[in-house]
C-alpha atoms as a PDB file:
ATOM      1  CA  UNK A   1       0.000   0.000   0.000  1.00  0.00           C
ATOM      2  CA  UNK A   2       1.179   3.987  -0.341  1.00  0.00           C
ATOM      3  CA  UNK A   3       0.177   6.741   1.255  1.00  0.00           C
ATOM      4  CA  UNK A   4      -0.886  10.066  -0.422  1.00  0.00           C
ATOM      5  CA  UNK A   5      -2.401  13.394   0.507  1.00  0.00           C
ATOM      6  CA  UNK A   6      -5.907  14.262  -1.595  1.00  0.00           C
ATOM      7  CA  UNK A   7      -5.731  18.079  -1.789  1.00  0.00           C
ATOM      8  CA  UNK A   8      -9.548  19.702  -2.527  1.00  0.00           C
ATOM      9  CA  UNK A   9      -8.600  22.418  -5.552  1.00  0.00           C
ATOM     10  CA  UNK A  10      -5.128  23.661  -6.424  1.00  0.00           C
ATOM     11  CA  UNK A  11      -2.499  23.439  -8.360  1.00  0.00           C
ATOM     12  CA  UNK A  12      -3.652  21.595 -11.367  1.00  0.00           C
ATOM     13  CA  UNK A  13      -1.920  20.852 -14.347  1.00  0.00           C
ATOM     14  CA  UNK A  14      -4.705  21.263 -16.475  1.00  0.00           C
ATOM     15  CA  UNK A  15      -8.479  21.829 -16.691  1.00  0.00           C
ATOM     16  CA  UNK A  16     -10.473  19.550 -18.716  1.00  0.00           C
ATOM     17  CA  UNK A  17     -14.029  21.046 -19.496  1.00  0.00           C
ATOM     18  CA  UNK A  18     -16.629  19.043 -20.237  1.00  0.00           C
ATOM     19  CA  UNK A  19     -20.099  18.965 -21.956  1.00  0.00           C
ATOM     20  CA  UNK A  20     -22.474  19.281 -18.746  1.00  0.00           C
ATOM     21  CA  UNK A  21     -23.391  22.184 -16.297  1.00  0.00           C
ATOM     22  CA  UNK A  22     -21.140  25.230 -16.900  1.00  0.00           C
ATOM     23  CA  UNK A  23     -19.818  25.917 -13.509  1.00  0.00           C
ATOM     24  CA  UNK A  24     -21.311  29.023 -11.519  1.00  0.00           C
ATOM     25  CA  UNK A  25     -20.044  27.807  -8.198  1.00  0.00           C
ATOM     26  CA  UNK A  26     -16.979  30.875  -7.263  1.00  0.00           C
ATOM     27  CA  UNK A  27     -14.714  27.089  -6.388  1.00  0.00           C
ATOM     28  CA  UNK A  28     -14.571  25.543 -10.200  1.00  0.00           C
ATOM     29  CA  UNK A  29     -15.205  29.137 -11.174  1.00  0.00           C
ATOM     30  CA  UNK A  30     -11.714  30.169  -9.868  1.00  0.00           C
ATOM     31  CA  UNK A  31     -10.358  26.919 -11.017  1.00  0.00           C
ATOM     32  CA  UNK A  32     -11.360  27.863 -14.728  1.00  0.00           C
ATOM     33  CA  UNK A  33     -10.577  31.379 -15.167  1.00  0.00           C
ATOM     34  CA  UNK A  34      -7.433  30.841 -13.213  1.00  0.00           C
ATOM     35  CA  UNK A  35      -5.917  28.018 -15.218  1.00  0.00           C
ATOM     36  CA  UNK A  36      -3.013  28.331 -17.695  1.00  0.00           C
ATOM     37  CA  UNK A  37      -4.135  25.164 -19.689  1.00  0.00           C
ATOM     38  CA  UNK A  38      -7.669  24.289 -20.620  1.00  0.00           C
ATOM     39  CA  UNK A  39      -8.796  21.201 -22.782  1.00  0.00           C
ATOM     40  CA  UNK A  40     -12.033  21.121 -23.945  1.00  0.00           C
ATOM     41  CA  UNK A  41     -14.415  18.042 -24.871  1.00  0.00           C
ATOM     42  CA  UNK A  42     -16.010  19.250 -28.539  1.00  0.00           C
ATOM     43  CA  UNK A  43     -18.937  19.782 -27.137  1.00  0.00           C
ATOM     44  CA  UNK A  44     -17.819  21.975 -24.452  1.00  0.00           C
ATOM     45  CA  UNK A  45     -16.084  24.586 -26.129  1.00  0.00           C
ATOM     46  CA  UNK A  46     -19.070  26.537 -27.194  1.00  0.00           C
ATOM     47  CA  UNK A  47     -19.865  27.073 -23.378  1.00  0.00           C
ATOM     48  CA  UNK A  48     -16.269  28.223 -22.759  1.00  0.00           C
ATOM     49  CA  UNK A  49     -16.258  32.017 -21.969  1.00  0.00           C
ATOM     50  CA  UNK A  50     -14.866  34.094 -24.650  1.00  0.00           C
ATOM     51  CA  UNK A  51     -12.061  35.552 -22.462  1.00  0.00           C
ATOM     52  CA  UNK A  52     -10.594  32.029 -21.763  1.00  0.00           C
ATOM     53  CA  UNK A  53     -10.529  30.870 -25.403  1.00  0.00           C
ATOM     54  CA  UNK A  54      -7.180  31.776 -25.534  1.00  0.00           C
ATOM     55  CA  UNK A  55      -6.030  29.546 -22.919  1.00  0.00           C
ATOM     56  CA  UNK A  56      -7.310  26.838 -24.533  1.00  0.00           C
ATOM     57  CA  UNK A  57      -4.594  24.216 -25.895  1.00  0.00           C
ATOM     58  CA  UNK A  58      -6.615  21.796 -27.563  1.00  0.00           C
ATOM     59  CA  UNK A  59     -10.658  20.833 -28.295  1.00  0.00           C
ATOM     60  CA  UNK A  60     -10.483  17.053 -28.358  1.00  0.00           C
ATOM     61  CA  UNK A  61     -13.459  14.532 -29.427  1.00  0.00           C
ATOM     62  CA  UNK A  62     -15.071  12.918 -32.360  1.00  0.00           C
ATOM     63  CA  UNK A  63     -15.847  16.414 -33.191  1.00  0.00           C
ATOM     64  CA  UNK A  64     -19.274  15.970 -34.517  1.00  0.00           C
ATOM     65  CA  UNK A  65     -20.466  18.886 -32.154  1.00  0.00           C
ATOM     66  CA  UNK A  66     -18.005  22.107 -33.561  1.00  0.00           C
ATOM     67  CA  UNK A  67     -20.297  23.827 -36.226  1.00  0.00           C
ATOM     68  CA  UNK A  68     -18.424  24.010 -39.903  1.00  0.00           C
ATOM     69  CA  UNK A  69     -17.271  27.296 -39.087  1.00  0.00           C
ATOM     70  CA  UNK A  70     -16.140  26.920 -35.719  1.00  0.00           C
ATOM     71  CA  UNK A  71     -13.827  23.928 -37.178  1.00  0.00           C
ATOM     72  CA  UNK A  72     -12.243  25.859 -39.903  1.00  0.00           C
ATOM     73  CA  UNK A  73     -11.596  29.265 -37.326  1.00  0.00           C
ATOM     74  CA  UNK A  74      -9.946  26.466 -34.560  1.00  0.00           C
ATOM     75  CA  UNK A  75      -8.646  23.947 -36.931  1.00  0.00           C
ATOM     76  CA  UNK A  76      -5.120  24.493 -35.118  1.00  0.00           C
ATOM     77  CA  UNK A  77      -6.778  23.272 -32.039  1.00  0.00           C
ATOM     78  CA  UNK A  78      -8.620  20.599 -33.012  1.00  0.00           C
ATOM     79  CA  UNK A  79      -7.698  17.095 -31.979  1.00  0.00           C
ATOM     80  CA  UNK A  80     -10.133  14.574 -33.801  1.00  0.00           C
ATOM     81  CA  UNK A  81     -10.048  10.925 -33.041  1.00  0.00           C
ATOM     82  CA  UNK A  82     -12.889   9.354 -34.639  1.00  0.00           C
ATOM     83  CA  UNK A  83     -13.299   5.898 -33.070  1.00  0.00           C
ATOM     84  CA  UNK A  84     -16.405   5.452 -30.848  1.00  0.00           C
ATOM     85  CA  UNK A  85     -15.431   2.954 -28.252  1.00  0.00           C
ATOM     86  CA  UNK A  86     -14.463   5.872 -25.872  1.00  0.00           C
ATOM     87  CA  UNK A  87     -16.154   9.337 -24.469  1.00  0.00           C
ATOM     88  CA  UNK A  88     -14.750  12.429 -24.908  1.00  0.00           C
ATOM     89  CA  UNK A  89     -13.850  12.601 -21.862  1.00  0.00           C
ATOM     90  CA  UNK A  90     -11.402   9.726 -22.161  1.00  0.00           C
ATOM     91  CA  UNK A  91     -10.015  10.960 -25.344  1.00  0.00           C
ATOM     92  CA  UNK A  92      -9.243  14.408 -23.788  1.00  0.00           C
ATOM     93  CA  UNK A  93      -7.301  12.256 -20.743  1.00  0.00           C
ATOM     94  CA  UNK A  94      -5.252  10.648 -23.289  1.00  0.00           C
ATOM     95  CA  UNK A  95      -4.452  14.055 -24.993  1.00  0.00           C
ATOM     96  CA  UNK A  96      -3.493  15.160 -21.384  1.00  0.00           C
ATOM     97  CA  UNK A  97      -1.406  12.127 -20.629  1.00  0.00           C
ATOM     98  CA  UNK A  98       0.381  12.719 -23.971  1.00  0.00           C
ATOM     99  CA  UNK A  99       1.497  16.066 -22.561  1.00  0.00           C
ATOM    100  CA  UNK A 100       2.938  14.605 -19.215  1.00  0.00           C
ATOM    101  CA  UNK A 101      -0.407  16.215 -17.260  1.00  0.00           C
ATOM    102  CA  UNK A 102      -0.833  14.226 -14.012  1.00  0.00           C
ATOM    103  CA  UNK A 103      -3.011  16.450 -11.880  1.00  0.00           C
ATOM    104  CA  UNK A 104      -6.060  17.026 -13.897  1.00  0.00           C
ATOM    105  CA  UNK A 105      -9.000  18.724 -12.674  1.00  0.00           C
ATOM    106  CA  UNK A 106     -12.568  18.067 -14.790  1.00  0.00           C
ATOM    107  CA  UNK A 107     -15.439  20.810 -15.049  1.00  0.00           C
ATOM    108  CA  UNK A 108     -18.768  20.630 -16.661  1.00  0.00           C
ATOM    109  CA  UNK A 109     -18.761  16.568 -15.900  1.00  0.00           C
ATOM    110  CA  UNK A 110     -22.111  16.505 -14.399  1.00  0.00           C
ATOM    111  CA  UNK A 111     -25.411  17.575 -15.162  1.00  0.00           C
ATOM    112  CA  UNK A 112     -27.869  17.863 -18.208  1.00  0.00           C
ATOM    113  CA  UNK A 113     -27.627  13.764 -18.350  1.00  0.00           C
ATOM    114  CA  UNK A 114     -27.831  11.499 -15.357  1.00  0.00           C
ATOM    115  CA  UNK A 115     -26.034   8.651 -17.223  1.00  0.00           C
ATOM    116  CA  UNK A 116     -23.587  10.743 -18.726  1.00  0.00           C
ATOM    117  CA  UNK A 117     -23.024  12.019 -15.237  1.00  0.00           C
ATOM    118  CA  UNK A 118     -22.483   8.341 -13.668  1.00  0.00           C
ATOM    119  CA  UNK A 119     -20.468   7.526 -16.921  1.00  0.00           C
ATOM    120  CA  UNK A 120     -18.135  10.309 -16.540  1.00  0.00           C
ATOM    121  CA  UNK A 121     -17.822   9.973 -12.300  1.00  0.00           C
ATOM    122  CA  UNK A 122     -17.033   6.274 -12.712  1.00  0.00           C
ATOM    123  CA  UNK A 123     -14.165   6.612 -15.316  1.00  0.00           C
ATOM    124  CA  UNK A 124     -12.105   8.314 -12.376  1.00  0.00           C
ATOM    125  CA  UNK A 125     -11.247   4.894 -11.382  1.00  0.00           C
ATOM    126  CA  UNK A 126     -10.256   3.739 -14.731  1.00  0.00           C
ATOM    127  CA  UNK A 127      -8.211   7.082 -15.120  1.00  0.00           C
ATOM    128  CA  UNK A 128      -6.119   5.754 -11.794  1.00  0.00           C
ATOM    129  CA  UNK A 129      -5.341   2.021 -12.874  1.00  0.00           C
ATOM    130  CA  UNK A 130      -4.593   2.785 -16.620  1.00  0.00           C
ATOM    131  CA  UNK A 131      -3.377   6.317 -16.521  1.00  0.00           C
ATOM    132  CA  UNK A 132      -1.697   6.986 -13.632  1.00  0.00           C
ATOM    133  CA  UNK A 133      -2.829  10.328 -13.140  1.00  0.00           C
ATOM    134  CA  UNK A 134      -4.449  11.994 -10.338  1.00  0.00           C
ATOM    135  CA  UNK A 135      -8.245  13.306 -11.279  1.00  0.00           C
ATOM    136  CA  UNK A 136     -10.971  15.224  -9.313  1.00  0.00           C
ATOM    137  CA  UNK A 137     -14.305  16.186 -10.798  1.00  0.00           C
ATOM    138  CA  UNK A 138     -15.332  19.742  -9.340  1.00  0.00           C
ATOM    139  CA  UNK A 139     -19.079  20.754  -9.280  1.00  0.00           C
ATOM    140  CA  UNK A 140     -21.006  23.425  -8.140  1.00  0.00           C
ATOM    141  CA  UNK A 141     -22.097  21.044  -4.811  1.00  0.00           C
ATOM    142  CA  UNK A 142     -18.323  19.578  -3.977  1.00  0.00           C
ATOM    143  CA  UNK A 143     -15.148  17.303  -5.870  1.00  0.00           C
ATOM    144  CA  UNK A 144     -14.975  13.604  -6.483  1.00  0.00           C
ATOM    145  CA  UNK A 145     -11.829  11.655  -6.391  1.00  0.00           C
ATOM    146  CA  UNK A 146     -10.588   8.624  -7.449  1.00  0.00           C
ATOM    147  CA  UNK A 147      -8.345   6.845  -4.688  1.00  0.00           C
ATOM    148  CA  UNK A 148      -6.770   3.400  -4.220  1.00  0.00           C
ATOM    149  CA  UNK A 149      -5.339   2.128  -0.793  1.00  0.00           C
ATOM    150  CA  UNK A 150      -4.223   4.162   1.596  1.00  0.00           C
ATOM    151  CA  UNK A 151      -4.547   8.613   1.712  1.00  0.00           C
ATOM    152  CA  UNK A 152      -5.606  11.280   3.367  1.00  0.00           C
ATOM    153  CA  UNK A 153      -8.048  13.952   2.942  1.00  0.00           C
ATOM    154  CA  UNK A 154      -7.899  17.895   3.090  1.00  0.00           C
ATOM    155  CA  UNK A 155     -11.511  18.616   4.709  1.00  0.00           C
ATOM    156  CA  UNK A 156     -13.219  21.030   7.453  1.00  0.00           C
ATOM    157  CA  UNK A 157     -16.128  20.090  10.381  1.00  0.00           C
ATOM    158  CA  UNK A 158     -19.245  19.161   8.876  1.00  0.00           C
ATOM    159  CA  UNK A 159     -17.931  18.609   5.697  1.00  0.00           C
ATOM    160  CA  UNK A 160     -20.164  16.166   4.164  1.00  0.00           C
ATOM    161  CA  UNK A 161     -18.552  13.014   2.733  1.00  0.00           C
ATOM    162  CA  UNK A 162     -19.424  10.083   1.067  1.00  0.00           C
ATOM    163  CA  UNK A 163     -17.481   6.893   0.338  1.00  0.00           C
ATOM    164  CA  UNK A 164     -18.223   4.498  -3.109  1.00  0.00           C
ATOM    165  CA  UNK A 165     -16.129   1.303  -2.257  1.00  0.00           C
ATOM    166  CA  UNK A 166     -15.442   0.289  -6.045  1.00  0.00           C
ATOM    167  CA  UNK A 167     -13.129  -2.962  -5.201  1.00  0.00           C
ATOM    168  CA  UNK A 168     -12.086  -3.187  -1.431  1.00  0.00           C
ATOM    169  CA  UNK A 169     -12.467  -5.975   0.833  1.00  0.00           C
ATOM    170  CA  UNK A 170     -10.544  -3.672   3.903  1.00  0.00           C
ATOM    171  CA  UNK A 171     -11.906  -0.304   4.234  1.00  0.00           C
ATOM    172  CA  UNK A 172     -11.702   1.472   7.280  1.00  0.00           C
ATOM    173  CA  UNK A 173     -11.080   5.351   8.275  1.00  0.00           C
ATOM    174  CA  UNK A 174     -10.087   8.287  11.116  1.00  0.00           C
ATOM    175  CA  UNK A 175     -11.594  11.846  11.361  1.00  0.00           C
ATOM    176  CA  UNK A 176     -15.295  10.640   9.800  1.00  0.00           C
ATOM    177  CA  UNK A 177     -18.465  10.969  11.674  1.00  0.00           C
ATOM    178  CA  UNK A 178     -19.038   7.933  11.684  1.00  0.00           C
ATOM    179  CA  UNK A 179     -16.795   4.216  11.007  1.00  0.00           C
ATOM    180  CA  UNK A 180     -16.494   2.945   7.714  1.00  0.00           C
ATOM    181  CA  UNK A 181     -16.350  -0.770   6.690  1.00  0.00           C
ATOM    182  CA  UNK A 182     -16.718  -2.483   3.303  1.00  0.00           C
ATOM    183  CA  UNK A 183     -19.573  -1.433   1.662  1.00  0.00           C
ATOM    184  CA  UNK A 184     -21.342  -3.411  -0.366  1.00  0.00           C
ATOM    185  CA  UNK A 185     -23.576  -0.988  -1.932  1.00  0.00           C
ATOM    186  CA  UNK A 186     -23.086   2.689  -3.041  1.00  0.00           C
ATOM    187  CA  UNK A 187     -25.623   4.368  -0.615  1.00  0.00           C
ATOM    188  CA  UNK A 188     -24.263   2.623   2.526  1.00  0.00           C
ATOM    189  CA  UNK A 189     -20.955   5.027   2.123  1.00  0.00           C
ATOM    190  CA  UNK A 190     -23.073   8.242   1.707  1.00  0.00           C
ATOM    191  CA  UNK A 191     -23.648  10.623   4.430  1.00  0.00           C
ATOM    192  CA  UNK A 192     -20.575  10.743   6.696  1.00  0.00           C
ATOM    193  CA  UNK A 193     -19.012  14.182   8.066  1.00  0.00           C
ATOM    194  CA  UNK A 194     -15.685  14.986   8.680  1.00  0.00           C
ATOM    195  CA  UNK A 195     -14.694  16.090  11.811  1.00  0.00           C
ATOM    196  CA  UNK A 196     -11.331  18.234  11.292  1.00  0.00           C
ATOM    197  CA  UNK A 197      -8.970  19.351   9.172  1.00  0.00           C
ATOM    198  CA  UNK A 198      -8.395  15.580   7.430  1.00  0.00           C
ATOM    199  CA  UNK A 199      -9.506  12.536   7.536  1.00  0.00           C
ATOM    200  CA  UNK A 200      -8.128   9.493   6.109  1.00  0.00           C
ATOM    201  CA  UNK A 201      -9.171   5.811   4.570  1.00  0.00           C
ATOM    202  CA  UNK A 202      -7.527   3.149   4.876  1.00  0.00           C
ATOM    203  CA  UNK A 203      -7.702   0.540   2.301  1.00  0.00           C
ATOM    204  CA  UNK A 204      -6.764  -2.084  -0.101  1.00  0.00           C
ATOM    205  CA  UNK A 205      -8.411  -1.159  -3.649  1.00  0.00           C
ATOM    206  CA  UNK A 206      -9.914   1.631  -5.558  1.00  0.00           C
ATOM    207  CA  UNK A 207     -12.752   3.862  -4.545  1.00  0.00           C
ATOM    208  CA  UNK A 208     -14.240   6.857  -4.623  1.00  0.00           C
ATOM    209  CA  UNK A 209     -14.482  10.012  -2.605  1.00  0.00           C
ATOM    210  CA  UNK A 210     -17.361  13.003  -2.514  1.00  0.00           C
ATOM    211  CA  UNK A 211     -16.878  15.891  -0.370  1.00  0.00           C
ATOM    212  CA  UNK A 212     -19.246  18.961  -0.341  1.00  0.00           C
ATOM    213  CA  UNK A 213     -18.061  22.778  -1.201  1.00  0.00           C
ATOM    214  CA  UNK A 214     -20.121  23.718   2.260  1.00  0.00           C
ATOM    215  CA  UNK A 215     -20.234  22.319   6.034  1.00  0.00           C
ATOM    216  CA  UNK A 216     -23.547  21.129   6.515  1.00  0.00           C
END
Protein backbone atom coordinates (compact mmCIF):
# COMPACT_ATOMS: atom_id res chain seq x y z
CA UNK A 1 0.00 0.00 0.00
CA UNK A 2 1.18 3.99 -0.34
CA UNK A 3 0.18 6.74 1.25
CA UNK A 4 -0.89 10.07 -0.42
CA UNK A 5 -2.40 13.39 0.51
CA UNK A 6 -5.91 14.26 -1.59
CA UNK A 7 -5.73 18.08 -1.79
CA UNK A 8 -9.55 19.70 -2.53
CA UNK A 9 -8.60 22.42 -5.55
CA UNK A 10 -5.13 23.66 -6.42
CA UNK A 11 -2.50 23.44 -8.36
CA UNK A 12 -3.65 21.60 -11.37
CA UNK A 13 -1.92 20.85 -14.35
CA UNK A 14 -4.70 21.26 -16.47
CA UNK A 15 -8.48 21.83 -16.69
CA UNK A 16 -10.47 19.55 -18.72
CA UNK A 17 -14.03 21.05 -19.50
CA UNK A 18 -16.63 19.04 -20.24
CA UNK A 19 -20.10 18.97 -21.96
CA UNK A 20 -22.47 19.28 -18.75
CA UNK A 21 -23.39 22.18 -16.30
CA UNK A 22 -21.14 25.23 -16.90
CA UNK A 23 -19.82 25.92 -13.51
CA UNK A 24 -21.31 29.02 -11.52
CA UNK A 25 -20.04 27.81 -8.20
CA UNK A 26 -16.98 30.87 -7.26
CA UNK A 27 -14.71 27.09 -6.39
CA UNK A 28 -14.57 25.54 -10.20
CA UNK A 29 -15.20 29.14 -11.17
CA UNK A 30 -11.71 30.17 -9.87
CA UNK A 31 -10.36 26.92 -11.02
CA UNK A 32 -11.36 27.86 -14.73
CA UNK A 33 -10.58 31.38 -15.17
CA UNK A 34 -7.43 30.84 -13.21
CA UNK A 35 -5.92 28.02 -15.22
CA UNK A 36 -3.01 28.33 -17.70
CA UNK A 37 -4.13 25.16 -19.69
CA UNK A 38 -7.67 24.29 -20.62
CA UNK A 39 -8.80 21.20 -22.78
CA UNK A 40 -12.03 21.12 -23.94
CA UNK A 41 -14.42 18.04 -24.87
CA UNK A 42 -16.01 19.25 -28.54
CA UNK A 43 -18.94 19.78 -27.14
CA UNK A 44 -17.82 21.98 -24.45
CA UNK A 45 -16.08 24.59 -26.13
CA UNK A 46 -19.07 26.54 -27.19
CA UNK A 47 -19.86 27.07 -23.38
CA UNK A 48 -16.27 28.22 -22.76
CA UNK A 49 -16.26 32.02 -21.97
CA UNK A 50 -14.87 34.09 -24.65
CA UNK A 51 -12.06 35.55 -22.46
CA UNK A 52 -10.59 32.03 -21.76
CA UNK A 53 -10.53 30.87 -25.40
CA UNK A 54 -7.18 31.78 -25.53
CA UNK A 55 -6.03 29.55 -22.92
CA UNK A 56 -7.31 26.84 -24.53
CA UNK A 57 -4.59 24.22 -25.90
CA UNK A 58 -6.61 21.80 -27.56
CA UNK A 59 -10.66 20.83 -28.29
CA UNK A 60 -10.48 17.05 -28.36
CA UNK A 61 -13.46 14.53 -29.43
CA UNK A 62 -15.07 12.92 -32.36
CA UNK A 63 -15.85 16.41 -33.19
CA UNK A 64 -19.27 15.97 -34.52
CA UNK A 65 -20.47 18.89 -32.15
CA UNK A 66 -18.01 22.11 -33.56
CA UNK A 67 -20.30 23.83 -36.23
CA UNK A 68 -18.42 24.01 -39.90
CA UNK A 69 -17.27 27.30 -39.09
CA UNK A 70 -16.14 26.92 -35.72
CA UNK A 71 -13.83 23.93 -37.18
CA UNK A 72 -12.24 25.86 -39.90
CA UNK A 73 -11.60 29.27 -37.33
CA UNK A 74 -9.95 26.47 -34.56
CA UNK A 75 -8.65 23.95 -36.93
CA UNK A 76 -5.12 24.49 -35.12
CA UNK A 77 -6.78 23.27 -32.04
CA UNK A 78 -8.62 20.60 -33.01
CA UNK A 79 -7.70 17.10 -31.98
CA UNK A 80 -10.13 14.57 -33.80
CA UNK A 81 -10.05 10.92 -33.04
CA UNK A 82 -12.89 9.35 -34.64
CA UNK A 83 -13.30 5.90 -33.07
CA UNK A 84 -16.41 5.45 -30.85
CA UNK A 85 -15.43 2.95 -28.25
CA UNK A 86 -14.46 5.87 -25.87
CA UNK A 87 -16.15 9.34 -24.47
CA UNK A 88 -14.75 12.43 -24.91
CA UNK A 89 -13.85 12.60 -21.86
CA UNK A 90 -11.40 9.73 -22.16
CA UNK A 91 -10.01 10.96 -25.34
CA UNK A 92 -9.24 14.41 -23.79
CA UNK A 93 -7.30 12.26 -20.74
CA UNK A 94 -5.25 10.65 -23.29
CA UNK A 95 -4.45 14.06 -24.99
CA UNK A 96 -3.49 15.16 -21.38
CA UNK A 97 -1.41 12.13 -20.63
CA UNK A 98 0.38 12.72 -23.97
CA UNK A 99 1.50 16.07 -22.56
CA UNK A 100 2.94 14.60 -19.21
CA UNK A 101 -0.41 16.21 -17.26
CA UNK A 102 -0.83 14.23 -14.01
CA UNK A 103 -3.01 16.45 -11.88
CA UNK A 104 -6.06 17.03 -13.90
CA UNK A 105 -9.00 18.72 -12.67
CA UNK A 106 -12.57 18.07 -14.79
CA UNK A 107 -15.44 20.81 -15.05
CA UNK A 108 -18.77 20.63 -16.66
CA UNK A 109 -18.76 16.57 -15.90
CA UNK A 110 -22.11 16.51 -14.40
CA UNK A 111 -25.41 17.58 -15.16
CA UNK A 112 -27.87 17.86 -18.21
CA UNK A 113 -27.63 13.76 -18.35
CA UNK A 114 -27.83 11.50 -15.36
CA UNK A 115 -26.03 8.65 -17.22
CA UNK A 116 -23.59 10.74 -18.73
CA UNK A 117 -23.02 12.02 -15.24
CA UNK A 118 -22.48 8.34 -13.67
CA UNK A 119 -20.47 7.53 -16.92
CA UNK A 120 -18.13 10.31 -16.54
CA UNK A 121 -17.82 9.97 -12.30
CA UNK A 122 -17.03 6.27 -12.71
CA UNK A 123 -14.17 6.61 -15.32
CA UNK A 124 -12.10 8.31 -12.38
CA UNK A 125 -11.25 4.89 -11.38
CA UNK A 126 -10.26 3.74 -14.73
CA UNK A 127 -8.21 7.08 -15.12
CA UNK A 128 -6.12 5.75 -11.79
CA UNK A 129 -5.34 2.02 -12.87
CA UNK A 130 -4.59 2.78 -16.62
CA UNK A 131 -3.38 6.32 -16.52
CA UNK A 132 -1.70 6.99 -13.63
CA UNK A 133 -2.83 10.33 -13.14
CA UNK A 134 -4.45 11.99 -10.34
CA UNK A 135 -8.24 13.31 -11.28
CA UNK A 136 -10.97 15.22 -9.31
CA UNK A 137 -14.30 16.19 -10.80
CA UNK A 138 -15.33 19.74 -9.34
CA UNK A 139 -19.08 20.75 -9.28
CA UNK A 140 -21.01 23.42 -8.14
CA UNK A 141 -22.10 21.04 -4.81
CA UNK A 142 -18.32 19.58 -3.98
CA UNK A 143 -15.15 17.30 -5.87
CA UNK A 144 -14.97 13.60 -6.48
CA UNK A 145 -11.83 11.66 -6.39
CA UNK A 146 -10.59 8.62 -7.45
CA UNK A 147 -8.35 6.84 -4.69
CA UNK A 148 -6.77 3.40 -4.22
CA UNK A 149 -5.34 2.13 -0.79
CA UNK A 150 -4.22 4.16 1.60
CA UNK A 151 -4.55 8.61 1.71
CA UNK A 152 -5.61 11.28 3.37
CA UNK A 153 -8.05 13.95 2.94
CA UNK A 154 -7.90 17.89 3.09
CA UNK A 155 -11.51 18.62 4.71
CA UNK A 156 -13.22 21.03 7.45
CA UNK A 157 -16.13 20.09 10.38
CA UNK A 158 -19.25 19.16 8.88
CA UNK A 159 -17.93 18.61 5.70
CA UNK A 160 -20.16 16.17 4.16
CA UNK A 161 -18.55 13.01 2.73
CA UNK A 162 -19.42 10.08 1.07
CA UNK A 163 -17.48 6.89 0.34
CA UNK A 164 -18.22 4.50 -3.11
CA UNK A 165 -16.13 1.30 -2.26
CA UNK A 166 -15.44 0.29 -6.04
CA UNK A 167 -13.13 -2.96 -5.20
CA UNK A 168 -12.09 -3.19 -1.43
CA UNK A 169 -12.47 -5.97 0.83
CA UNK A 170 -10.54 -3.67 3.90
CA UNK A 171 -11.91 -0.30 4.23
CA UNK A 172 -11.70 1.47 7.28
CA UNK A 173 -11.08 5.35 8.28
CA UNK A 174 -10.09 8.29 11.12
CA UNK A 175 -11.59 11.85 11.36
CA UNK A 176 -15.29 10.64 9.80
CA UNK A 177 -18.46 10.97 11.67
CA UNK A 178 -19.04 7.93 11.68
CA UNK A 179 -16.79 4.22 11.01
CA UNK A 180 -16.49 2.95 7.71
CA UNK A 181 -16.35 -0.77 6.69
CA UNK A 182 -16.72 -2.48 3.30
CA UNK A 183 -19.57 -1.43 1.66
CA UNK A 184 -21.34 -3.41 -0.37
CA UNK A 185 -23.58 -0.99 -1.93
CA UNK A 186 -23.09 2.69 -3.04
CA UNK A 187 -25.62 4.37 -0.62
CA UNK A 188 -24.26 2.62 2.53
CA UNK A 189 -20.96 5.03 2.12
CA UNK A 190 -23.07 8.24 1.71
CA UNK A 191 -23.65 10.62 4.43
CA UNK A 192 -20.58 10.74 6.70
CA UNK A 193 -19.01 14.18 8.07
CA UNK A 194 -15.69 14.99 8.68
CA UNK A 195 -14.69 16.09 11.81
CA UNK A 196 -11.33 18.23 11.29
CA UNK A 197 -8.97 19.35 9.17
CA UNK A 198 -8.39 15.58 7.43
CA UNK A 199 -9.51 12.54 7.54
CA UNK A 200 -8.13 9.49 6.11
CA UNK A 201 -9.17 5.81 4.57
CA UNK A 202 -7.53 3.15 4.88
CA UNK A 203 -7.70 0.54 2.30
CA UNK A 204 -6.76 -2.08 -0.10
CA UNK A 205 -8.41 -1.16 -3.65
CA UNK A 206 -9.91 1.63 -5.56
CA UNK A 207 -12.75 3.86 -4.55
CA UNK A 208 -14.24 6.86 -4.62
CA UNK A 209 -14.48 10.01 -2.60
CA UNK A 210 -17.36 13.00 -2.51
CA UNK A 211 -16.88 15.89 -0.37
CA UNK A 212 -19.25 18.96 -0.34
CA UNK A 213 -18.06 22.78 -1.20
CA UNK A 214 -20.12 23.72 2.26
CA UNK A 215 -20.23 22.32 6.03
CA UNK A 216 -23.55 21.13 6.52
Amino acid sequence: MYHQLIESTTPFDVVVLAGGSYPTHPLPRAILTQASHIVCCDSAFQLLEPSLISRVEAIVGDGDSLPAPLKLKYQSLLHIESEQEDNDLTKATRYCRTKGYRRLAYLGTTGKREDHALGNISLLVEYIRVDDVQPIIITDYGTFVACKDDATFESFARQQVSIFNIGCTQLTSEGLKWDTYVFKNWWQGTLNEATGSAFTIHADGPYLVYRTHEAK
